[in-house]
C-alpha atoms as a PDB file:
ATOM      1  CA  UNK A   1      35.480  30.309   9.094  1.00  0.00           C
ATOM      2  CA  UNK A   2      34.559  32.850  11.650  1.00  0.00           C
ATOM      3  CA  UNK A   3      33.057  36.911  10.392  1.00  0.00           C
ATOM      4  CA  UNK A   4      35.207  39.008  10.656  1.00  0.00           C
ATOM      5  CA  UNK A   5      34.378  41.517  13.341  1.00  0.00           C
ATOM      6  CA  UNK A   6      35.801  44.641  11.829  1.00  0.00           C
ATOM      7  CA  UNK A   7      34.729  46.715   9.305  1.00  0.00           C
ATOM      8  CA  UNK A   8      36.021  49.495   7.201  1.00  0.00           C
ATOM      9  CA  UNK A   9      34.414  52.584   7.248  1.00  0.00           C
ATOM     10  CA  UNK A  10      33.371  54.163   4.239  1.00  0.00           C
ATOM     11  CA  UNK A  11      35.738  56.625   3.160  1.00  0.00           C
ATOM     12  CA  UNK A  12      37.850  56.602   5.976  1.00  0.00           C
ATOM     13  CA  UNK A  13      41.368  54.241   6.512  1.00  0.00           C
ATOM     14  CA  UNK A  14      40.150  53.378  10.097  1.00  0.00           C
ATOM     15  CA  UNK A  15      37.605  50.519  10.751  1.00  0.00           C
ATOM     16  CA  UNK A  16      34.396  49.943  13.412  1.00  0.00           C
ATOM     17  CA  UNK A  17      33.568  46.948  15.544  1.00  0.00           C
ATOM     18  CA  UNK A  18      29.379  46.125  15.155  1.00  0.00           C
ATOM     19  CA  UNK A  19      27.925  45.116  18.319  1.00  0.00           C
ATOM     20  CA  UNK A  20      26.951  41.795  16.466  1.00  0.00           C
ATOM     21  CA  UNK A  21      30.637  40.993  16.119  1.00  0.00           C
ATOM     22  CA  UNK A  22      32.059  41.696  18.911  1.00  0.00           C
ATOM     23  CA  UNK A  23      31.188  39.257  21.433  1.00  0.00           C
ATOM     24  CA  UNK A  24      31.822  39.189  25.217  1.00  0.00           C
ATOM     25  CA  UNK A  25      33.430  42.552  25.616  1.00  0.00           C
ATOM     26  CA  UNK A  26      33.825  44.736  28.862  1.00  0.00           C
ATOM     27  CA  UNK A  27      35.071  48.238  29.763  1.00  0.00           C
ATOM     28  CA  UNK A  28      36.926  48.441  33.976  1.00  0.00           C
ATOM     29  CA  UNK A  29      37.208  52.009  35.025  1.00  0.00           C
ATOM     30  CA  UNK A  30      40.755  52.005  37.486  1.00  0.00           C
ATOM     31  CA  UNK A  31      39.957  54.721  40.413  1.00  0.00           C
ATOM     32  CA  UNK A  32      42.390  57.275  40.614  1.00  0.00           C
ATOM     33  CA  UNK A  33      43.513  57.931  38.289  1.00  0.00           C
ATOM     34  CA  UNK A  34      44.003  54.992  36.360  1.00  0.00           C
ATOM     35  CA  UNK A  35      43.520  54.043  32.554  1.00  0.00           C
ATOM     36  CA  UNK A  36      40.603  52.234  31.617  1.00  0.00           C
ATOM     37  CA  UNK A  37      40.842  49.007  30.777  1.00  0.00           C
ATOM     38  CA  UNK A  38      39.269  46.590  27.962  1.00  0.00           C
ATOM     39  CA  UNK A  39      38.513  42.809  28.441  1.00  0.00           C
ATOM     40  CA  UNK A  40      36.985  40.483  25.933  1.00  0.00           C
ATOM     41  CA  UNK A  41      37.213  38.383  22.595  1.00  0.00           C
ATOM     42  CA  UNK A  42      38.337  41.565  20.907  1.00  0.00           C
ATOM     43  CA  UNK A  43      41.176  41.838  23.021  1.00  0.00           C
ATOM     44  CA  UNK A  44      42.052  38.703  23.086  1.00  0.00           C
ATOM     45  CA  UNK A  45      41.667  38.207  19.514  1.00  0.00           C
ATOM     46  CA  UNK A  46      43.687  41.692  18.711  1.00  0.00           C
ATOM     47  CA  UNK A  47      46.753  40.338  21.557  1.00  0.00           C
ATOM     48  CA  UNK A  48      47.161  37.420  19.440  1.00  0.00           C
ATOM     49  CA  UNK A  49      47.489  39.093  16.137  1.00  0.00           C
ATOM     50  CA  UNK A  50      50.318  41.584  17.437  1.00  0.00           C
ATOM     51  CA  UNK A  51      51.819  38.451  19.120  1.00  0.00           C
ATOM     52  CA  UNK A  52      52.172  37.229  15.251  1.00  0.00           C
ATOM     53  CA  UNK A  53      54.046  40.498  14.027  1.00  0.00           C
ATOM     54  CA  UNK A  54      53.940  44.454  13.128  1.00  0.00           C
ATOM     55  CA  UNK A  55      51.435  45.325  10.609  1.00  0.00           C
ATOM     56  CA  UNK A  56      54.545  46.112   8.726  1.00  0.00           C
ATOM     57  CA  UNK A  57      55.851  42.693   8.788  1.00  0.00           C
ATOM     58  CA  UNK A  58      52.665  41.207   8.206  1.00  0.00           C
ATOM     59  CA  UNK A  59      52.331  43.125   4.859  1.00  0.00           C
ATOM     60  CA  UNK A  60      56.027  42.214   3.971  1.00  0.00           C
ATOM     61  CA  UNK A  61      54.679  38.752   4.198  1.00  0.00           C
ATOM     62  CA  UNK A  62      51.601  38.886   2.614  1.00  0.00           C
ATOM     63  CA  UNK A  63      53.244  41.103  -0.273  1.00  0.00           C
ATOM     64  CA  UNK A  64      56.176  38.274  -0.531  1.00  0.00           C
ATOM     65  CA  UNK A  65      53.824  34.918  -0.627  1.00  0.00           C
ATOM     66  CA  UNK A  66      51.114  36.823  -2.317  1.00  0.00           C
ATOM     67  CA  UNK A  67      48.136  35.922   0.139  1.00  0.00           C
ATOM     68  CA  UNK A  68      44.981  38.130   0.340  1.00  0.00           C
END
């Protein structure tokens, strides 16, 4: 089973990537303008989570079949 590549922070509700963790991972500045945009395993990994469900739904899951 692969790490995990988040973490929690420590006293907080939000979470940190470590570099160790993260993989190929890459930051494209658009000119004028633009948004930035993020490429990598991270991203990838994150798209296909949301393309499973909501947070919400995947707690109404987890809280119905009682997985951890």
């Amino acid at each position: 089973m692969q790490e995990r590549r988040t973490r929690k922070n420590p006293g907080s509700r939000g979470y940190r990537v470590p570099g160790h963790t993260a993989g190929e991972f890459r930051i494209v500045g658009m000119e004028r303008g633009g948004d930035v945009t993020y490429f990598g395993d991270m991203v990838d990994e994150l798209g296909q989570y949301e393309d499973l469900g909501t947070i919400k739904e995947l707690q109404e899951l987890k809280e119905r079949y009682g997985k951890k």
